[in-house]
C-alpha atoms as a PDB file:
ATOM      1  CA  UNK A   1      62.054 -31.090  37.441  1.00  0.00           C
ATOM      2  CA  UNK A   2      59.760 -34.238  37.401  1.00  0.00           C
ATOM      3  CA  UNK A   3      56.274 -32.800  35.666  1.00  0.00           C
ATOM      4  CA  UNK A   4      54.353 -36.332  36.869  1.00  0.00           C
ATOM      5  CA  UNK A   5      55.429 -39.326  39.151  1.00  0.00           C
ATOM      6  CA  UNK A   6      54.627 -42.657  37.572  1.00  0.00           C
ATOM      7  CA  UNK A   7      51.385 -43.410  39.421  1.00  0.00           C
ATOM      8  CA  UNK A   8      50.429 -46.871  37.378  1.00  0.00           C
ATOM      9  CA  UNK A   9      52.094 -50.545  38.655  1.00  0.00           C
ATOM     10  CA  UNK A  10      54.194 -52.203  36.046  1.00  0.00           C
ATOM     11  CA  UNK A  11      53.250 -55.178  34.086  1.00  0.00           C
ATOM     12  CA  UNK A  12      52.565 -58.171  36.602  1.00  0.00           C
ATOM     13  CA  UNK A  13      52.827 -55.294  39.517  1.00  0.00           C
ATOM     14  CA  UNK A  14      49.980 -54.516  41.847  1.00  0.00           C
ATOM     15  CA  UNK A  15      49.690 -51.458  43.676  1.00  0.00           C
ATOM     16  CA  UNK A  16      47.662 -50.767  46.935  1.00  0.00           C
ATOM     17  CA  UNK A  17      46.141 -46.922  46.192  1.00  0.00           C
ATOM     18  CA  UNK A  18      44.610 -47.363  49.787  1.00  0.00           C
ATOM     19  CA  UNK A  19      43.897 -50.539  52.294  1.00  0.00           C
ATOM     20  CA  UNK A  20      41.084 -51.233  50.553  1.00  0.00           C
ATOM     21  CA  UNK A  21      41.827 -50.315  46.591  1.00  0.00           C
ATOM     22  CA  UNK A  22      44.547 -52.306  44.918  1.00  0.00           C
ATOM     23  CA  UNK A  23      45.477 -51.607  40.772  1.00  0.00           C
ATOM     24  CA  UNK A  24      46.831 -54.371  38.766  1.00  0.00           C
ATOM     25  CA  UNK A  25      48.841 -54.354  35.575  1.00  0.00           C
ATOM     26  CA  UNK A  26      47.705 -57.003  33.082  1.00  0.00           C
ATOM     27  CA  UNK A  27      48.951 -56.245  29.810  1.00  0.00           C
ATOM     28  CA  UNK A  28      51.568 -53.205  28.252  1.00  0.00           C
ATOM     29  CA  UNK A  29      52.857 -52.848  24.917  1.00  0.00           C
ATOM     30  CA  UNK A  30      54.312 -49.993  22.442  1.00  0.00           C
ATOM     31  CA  UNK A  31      52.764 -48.937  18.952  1.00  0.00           C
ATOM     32  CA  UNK A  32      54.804 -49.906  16.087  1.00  0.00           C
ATOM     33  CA  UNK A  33      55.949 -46.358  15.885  1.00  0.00           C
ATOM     34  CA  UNK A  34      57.120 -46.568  19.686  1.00  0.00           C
ATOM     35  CA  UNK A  35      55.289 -43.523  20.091  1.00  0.00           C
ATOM     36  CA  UNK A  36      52.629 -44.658  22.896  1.00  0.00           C
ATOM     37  CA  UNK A  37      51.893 -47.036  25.055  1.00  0.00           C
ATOM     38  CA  UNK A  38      48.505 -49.299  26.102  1.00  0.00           C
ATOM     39  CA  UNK A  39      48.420 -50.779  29.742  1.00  0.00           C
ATOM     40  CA  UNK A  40      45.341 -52.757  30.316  1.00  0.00           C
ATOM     41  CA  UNK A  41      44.821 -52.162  34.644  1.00  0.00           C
ATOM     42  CA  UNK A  42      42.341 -53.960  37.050  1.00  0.00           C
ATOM     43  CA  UNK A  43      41.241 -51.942  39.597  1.00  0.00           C
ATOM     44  CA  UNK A  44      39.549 -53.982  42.769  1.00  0.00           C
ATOM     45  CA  UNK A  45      37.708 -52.902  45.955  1.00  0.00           C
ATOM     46  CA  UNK A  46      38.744 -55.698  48.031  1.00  0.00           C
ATOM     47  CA  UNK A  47      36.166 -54.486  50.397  1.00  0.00           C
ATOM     48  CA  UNK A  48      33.064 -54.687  47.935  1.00  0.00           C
ATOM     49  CA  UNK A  49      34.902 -57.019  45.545  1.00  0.00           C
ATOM     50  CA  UNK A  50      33.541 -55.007  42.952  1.00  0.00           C
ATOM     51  CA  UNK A  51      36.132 -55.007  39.990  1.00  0.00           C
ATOM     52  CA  UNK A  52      36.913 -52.378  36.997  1.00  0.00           C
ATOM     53  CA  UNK A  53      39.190 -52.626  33.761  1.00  0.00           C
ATOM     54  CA  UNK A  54      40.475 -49.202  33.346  1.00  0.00           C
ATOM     55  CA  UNK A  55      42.679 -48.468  30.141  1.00  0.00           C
ATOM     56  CA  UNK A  56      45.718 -46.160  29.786  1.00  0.00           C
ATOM     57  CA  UNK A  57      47.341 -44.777  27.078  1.00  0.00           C
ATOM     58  CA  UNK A  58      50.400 -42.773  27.337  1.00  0.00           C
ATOM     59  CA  UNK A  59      51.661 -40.253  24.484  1.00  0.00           C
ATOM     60  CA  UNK A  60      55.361 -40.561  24.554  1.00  0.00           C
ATOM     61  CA  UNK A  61      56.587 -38.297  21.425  1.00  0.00           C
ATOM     62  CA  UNK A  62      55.479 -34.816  23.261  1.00  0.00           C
ATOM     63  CA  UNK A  63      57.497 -32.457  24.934  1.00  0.00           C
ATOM     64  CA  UNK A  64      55.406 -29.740  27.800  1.00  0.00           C
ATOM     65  CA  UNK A  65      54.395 -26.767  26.240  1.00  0.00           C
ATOM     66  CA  UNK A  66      55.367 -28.391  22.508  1.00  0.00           C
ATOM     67  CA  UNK A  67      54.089 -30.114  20.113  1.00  0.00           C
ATOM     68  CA  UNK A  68      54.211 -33.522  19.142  1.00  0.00           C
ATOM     69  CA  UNK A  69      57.888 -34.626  17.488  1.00  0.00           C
ATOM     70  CA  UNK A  70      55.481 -37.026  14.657  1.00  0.00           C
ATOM     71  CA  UNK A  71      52.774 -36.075  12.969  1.00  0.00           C
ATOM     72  CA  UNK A  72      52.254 -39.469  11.997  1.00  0.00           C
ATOM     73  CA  UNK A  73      52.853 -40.651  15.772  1.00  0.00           C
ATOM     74  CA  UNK A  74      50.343 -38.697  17.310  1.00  0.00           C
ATOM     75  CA  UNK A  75      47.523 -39.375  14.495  1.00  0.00           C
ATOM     76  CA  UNK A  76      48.253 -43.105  14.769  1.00  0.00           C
ATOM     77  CA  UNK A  77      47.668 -42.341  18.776  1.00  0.00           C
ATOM     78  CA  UNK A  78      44.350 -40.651  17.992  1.00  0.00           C
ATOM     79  CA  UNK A  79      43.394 -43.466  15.556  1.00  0.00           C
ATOM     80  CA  UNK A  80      44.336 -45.786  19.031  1.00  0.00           C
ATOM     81  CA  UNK A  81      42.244 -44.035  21.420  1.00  0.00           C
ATOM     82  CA  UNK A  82      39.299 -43.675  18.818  1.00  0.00           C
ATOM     83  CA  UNK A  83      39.369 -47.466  18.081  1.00  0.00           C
ATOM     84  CA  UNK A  84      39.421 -47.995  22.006  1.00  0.00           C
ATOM     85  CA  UNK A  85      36.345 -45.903  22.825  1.00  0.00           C
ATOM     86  CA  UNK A  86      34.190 -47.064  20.125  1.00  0.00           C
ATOM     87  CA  UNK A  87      30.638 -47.776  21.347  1.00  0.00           C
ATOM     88  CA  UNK A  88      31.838 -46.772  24.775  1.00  0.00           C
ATOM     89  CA  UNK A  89      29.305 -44.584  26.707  1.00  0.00           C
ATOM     90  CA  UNK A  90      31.509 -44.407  30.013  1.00  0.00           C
ATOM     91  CA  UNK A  91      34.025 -40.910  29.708  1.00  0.00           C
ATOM     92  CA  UNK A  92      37.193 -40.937  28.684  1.00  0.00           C
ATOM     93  CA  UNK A  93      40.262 -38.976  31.397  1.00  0.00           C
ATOM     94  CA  UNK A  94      42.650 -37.252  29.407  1.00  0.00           C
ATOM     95  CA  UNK A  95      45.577 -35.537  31.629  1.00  0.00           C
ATOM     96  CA  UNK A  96      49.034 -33.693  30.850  1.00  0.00           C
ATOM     97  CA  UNK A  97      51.027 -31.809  33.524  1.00  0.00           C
ATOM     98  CA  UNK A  98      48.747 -28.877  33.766  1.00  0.00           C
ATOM     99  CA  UNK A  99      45.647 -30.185  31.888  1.00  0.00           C
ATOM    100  CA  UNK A 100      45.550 -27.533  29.624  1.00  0.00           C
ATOM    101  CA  UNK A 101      48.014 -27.676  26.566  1.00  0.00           C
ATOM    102  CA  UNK A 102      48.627 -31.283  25.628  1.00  0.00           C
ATOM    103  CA  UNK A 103      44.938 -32.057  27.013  1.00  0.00           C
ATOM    104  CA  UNK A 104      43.276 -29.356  25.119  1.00  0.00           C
ATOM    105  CA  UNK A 105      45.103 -30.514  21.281  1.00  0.00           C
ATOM    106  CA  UNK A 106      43.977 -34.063  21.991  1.00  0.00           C
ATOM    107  CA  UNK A 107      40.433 -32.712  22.965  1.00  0.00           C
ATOM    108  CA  UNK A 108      40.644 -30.292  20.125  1.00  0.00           C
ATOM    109  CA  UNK A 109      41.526 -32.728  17.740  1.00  0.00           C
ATOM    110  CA  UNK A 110      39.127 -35.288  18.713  1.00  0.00           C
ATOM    111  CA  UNK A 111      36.083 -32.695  18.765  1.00  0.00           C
ATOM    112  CA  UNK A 112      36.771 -32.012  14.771  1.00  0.00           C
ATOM    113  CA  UNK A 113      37.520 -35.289  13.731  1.00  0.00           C
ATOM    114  CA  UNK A 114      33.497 -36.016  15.469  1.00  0.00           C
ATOM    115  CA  UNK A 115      32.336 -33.180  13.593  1.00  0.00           C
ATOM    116  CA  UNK A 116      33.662 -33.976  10.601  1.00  0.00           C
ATOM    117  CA  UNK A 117      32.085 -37.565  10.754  1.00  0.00           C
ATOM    118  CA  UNK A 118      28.941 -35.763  11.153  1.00  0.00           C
ATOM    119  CA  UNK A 119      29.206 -33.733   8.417  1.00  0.00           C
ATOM    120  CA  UNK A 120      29.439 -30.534  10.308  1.00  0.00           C
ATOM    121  CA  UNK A 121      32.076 -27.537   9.960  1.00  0.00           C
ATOM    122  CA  UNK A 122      34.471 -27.270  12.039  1.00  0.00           C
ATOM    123  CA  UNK A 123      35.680 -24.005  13.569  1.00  0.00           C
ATOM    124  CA  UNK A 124      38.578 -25.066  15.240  1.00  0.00           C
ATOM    125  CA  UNK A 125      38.358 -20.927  17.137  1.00  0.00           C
ATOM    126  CA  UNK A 126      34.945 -21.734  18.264  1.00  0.00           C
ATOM    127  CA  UNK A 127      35.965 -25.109  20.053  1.00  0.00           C
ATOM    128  CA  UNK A 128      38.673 -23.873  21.674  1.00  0.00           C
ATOM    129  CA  UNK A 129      36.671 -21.165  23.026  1.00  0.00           C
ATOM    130  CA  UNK A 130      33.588 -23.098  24.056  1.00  0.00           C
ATOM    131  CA  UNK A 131      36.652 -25.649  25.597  1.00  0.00           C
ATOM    132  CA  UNK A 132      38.106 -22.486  27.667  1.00  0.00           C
ATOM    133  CA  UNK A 133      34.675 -22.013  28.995  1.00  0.00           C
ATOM    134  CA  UNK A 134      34.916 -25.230  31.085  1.00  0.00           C
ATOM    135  CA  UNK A 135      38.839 -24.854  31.460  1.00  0.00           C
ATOM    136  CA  UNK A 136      41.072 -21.833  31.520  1.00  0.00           C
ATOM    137  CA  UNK A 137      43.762 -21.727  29.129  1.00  0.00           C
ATOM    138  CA  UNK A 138      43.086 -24.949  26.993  1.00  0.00           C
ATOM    139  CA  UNK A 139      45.568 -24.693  24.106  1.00  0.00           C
ATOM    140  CA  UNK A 140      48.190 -22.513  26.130  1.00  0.00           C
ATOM    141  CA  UNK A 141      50.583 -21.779  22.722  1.00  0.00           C
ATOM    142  CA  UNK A 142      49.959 -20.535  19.348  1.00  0.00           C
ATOM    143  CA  UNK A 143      52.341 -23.828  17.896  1.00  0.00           C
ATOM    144  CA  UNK A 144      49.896 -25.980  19.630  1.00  0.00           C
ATOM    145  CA  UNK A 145      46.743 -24.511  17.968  1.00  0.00           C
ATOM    146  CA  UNK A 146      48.792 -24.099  14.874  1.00  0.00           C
ATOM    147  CA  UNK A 147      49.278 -28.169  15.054  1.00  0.00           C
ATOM    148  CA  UNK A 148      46.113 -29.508  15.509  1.00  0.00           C
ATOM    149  CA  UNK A 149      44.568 -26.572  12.885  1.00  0.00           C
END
């Protein structure tokens, strides 16, 4: 069963999201571990002409309901994404199939690694929980919160 269609254009590709919104693929390349992938997009309201860079970054190594198959993969994905959003003020989408399991152990995992830069404990319980406040279910199995623990 497919969990997600592929809803980005391929390199060089553009794709018309409506008459008046068209999404452009300018750059995509693997990690050295071939575990994710970075597509640079430019999204353009050919009505307004107003234009926006948007970057995606796609997880590979991570089966639904899982947990990553590399340890190493998914930190060196984390280390990506942090690098990325580095004096960044504009939010950050993250997304799985259900928004809840995959979602939640990046989100997890990128809450502790900010408190630990701050010098504050981390109570890996008390995140999830205040993260279940906002969304149902974040974390759905004990392997997952075993993982990023």
């Amino acid at each position: 069963r497919t969990k997600c269609h592929k809803y980005w254009p391929t390199l060089g590709e553009t794709l018309e999201l409506c008459p008046r919104l068209h999404l452009s693929c300018s750059k995509e390349e693997a990690d050295a571990t071939g575990s994710f992938v970075l597509r640079e997009f430019l999204l353009r309201d050919l009505q307004s002409g107003e234009e926006r860079d948007v970057t995606h970054m796609q997880y590979l190594c991570w089966p639904d309901h899982g947990v990553p198959d590399s340890l190493g993969g998914f930190l060196a994905f984390v280390a990506a994404v942090r690098r990325y959003r580095a004096g960044m003020v504009e939010p950050a989408v993250v997304h799985c199939s259900a928004g809840i399991g995959r979602t939640g152990v990046l989100i997890l995992a990128e809450t502790a690694l900010c408190l630990i830069e701050a010098n504050q404990p981390v109570y890996p319980l008390d995140i999830v929980r205040q993260m279940r406040d906002q969304r149902a279910m974040m974390i759905q199995t004990p392997s997952q919160y075993r993982f990023v623990c």
